[in-house]
Protein backbone atom coordinates (compact mmCIF):
# COMPACT_ATOMS: atom_id res chain seq x y z
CA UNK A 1 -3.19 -11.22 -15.32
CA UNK A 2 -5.47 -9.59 -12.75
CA UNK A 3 -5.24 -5.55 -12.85
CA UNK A 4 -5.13 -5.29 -9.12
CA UNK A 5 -1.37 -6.78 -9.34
CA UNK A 6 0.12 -4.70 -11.49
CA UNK A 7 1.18 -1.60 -10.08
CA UNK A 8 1.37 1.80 -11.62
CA UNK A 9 4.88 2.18 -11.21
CA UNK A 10 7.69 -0.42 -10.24
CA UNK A 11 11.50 0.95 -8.72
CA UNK A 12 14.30 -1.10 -7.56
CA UNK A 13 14.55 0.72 -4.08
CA UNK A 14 13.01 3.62 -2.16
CA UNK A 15 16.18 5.16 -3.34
CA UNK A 16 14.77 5.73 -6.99
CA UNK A 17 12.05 7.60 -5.04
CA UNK A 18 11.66 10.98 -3.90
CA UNK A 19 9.37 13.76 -2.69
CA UNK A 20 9.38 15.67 -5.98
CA UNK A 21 8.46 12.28 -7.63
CA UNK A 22 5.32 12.42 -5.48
CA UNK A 23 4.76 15.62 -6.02
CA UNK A 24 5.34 16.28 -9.55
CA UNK A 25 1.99 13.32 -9.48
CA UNK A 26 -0.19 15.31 -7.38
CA UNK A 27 0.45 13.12 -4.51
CA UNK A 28 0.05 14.65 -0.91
CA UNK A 29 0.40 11.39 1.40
CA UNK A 30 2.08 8.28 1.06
CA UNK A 31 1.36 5.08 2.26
CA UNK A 32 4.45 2.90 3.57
CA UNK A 33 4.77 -0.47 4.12
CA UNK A 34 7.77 -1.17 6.20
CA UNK A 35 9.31 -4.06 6.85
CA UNK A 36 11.49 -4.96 3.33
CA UNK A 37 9.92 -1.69 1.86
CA UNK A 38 12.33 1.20 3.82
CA UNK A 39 14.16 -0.88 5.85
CA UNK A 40 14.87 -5.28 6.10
CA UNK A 41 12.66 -6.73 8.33
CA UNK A 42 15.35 -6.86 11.03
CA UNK A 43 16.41 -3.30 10.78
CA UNK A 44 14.44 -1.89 14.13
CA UNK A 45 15.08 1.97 13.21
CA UNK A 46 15.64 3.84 9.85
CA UNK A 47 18.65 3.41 8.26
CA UNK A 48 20.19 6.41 6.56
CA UNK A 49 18.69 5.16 3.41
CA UNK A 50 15.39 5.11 4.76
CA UNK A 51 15.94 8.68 6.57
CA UNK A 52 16.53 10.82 3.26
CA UNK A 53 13.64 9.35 1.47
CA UNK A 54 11.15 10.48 4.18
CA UNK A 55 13.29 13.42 4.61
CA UNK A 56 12.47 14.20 0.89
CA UNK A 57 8.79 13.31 1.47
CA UNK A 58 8.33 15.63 4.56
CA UNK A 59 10.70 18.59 2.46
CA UNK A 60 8.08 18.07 -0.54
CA UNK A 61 5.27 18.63 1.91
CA UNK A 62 4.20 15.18 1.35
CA UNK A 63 2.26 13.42 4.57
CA UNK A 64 3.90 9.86 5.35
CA UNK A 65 1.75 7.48 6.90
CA UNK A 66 3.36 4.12 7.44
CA UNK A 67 1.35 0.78 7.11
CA UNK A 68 2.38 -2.27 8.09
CA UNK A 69 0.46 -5.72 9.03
CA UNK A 70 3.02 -5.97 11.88
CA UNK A 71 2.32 -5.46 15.53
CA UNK A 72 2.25 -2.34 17.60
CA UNK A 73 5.54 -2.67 18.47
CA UNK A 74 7.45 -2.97 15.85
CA UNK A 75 5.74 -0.10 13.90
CA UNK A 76 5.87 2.17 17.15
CA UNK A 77 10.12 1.25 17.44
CA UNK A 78 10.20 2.04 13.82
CA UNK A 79 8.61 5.44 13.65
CA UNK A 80 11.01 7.47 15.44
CA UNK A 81 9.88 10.62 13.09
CA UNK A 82 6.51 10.86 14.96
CA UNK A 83 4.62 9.65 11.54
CA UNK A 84 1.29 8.64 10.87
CA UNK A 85 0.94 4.72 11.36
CA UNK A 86 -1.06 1.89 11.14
CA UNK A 87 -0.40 -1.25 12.85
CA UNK A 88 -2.18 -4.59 12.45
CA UNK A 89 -3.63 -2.49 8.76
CA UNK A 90 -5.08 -5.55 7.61
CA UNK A 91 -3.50 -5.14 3.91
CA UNK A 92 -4.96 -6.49 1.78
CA UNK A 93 -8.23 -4.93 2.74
CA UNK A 94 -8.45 -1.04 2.15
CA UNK A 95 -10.27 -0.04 5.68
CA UNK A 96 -7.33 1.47 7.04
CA UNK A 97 -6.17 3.42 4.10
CA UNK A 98 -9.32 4.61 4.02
CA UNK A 99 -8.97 6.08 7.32
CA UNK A 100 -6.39 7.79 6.98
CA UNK A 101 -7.72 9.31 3.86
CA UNK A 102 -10.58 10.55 5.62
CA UNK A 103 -8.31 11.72 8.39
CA UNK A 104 -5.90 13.77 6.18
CA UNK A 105 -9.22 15.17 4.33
CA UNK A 106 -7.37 13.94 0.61
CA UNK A 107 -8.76 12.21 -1.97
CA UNK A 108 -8.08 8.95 -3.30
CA UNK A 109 -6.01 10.58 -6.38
CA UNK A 110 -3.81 12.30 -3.95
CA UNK A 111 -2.84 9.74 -2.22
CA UNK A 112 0.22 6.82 -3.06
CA UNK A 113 0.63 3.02 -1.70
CA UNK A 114 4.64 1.80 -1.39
CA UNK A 115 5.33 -1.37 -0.46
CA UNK A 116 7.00 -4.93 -1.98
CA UNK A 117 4.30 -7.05 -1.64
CA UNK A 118 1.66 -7.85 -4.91
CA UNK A 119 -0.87 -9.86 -2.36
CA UNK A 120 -0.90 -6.84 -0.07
CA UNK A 121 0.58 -3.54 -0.91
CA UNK A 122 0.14 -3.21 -4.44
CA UNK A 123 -3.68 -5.41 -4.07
CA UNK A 124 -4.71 -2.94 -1.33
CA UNK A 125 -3.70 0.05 -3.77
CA UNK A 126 -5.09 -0.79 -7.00
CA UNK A 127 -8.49 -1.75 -5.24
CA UNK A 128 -8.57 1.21 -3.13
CA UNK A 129 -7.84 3.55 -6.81
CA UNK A 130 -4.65 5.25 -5.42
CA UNK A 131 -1.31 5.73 -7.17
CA UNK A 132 0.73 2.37 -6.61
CA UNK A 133 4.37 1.64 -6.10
CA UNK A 134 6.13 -1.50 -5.95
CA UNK A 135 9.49 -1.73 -5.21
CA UNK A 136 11.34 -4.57 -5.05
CA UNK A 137 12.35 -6.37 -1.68
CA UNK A 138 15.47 -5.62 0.13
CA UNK A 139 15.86 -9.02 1.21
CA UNK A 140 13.50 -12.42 0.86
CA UNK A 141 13.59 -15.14 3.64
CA UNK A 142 13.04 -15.42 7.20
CA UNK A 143 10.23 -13.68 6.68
CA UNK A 144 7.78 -15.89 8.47
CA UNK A 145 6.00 -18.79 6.58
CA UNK A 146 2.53 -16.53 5.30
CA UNK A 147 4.76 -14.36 3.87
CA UNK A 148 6.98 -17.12 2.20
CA UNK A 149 3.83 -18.49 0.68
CA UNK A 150 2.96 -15.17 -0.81
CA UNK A 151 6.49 -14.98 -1.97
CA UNK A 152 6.17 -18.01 -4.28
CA UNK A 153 2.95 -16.94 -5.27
CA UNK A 154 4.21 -13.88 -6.82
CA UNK A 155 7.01 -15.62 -9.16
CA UNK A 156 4.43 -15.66 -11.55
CA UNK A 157 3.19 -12.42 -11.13
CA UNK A 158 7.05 -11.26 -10.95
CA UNK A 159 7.65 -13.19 -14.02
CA UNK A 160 4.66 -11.99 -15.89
CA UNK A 161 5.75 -8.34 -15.56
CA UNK A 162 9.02 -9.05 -16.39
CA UNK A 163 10.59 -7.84 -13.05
């Protein structure tokens, strides 16, 4: 299997997650995805569930910066914490975490990429060199037919790890 999909670490939800989990790692900024990440893809704000994780990650001191292919809209009607984004990120390429690295003046070993996608998320990580996360998606379908496509492409990685 190809390194770049297999992430560093792998947690059912955000929920297993936490600030001092970051922190305790050396991490000092996170990289969200969004959509079926924190929150389903329909979910327009954070959900409580959502809201104590980046609580924890802004009591740990840890910089969030969320990341999402979507459009500028959704990702502005999403960050109602006043957050670091990226819309339109162009995951799987690593320009715009590289940005923000630069911007937050951190280097790629302090820095962590959560999301639920292998083809983006975790690809973007691993080739990029930062800490990745996968957790696993809150919900699958109606997720648009790219996504779909990348869905069924990861059963194999999914069954390869053993997730």
């Amino acid at each position: 299997m190809n390194k770049y999909f297999v992430p560093d670490v792998t947690v059912n939800s955000i929920e297993d997650l936490s600030g001092e989990f970051f922190r305790e790692r050396g991490i000092k900024a996170v990289f969200l995805d969004i959509d079926n990440t924190l929150v389903t893809p329909k979910t327009r704000k954070p959900d409580d569930r959502a809201r104590r994780f980046l609580n924890s990650l802004k009591e740990s001191e840890i910089s969030v910066c969320l990341v999402s292919n979507n459009k500028k809209e959704r990702v502005d009607e999403f960050n109602d914490g006043g957050y670091l984004s990226i819309h339109r990120a162009g995951k799987p390429f690593t320009y715009s975490y590289r940005r923000m690295l630069k911007s937050l003046g951190i280097s790629k070993k302090e820095a962590a990429a959560v999301g639920d996608q292998f083809y983006s998320d975790i690809y973007a990580g691993r080739r990029l060199g930062v800490l990745t996360v996968y957790v696993k998606p809150i919900e699958i379908g109606n997720e648009g037919p790219f996504v779909y496509l990348k869905r069924q492409l990861e059963k194999k990685i999914i069954a390869k790890l053993g997730l």
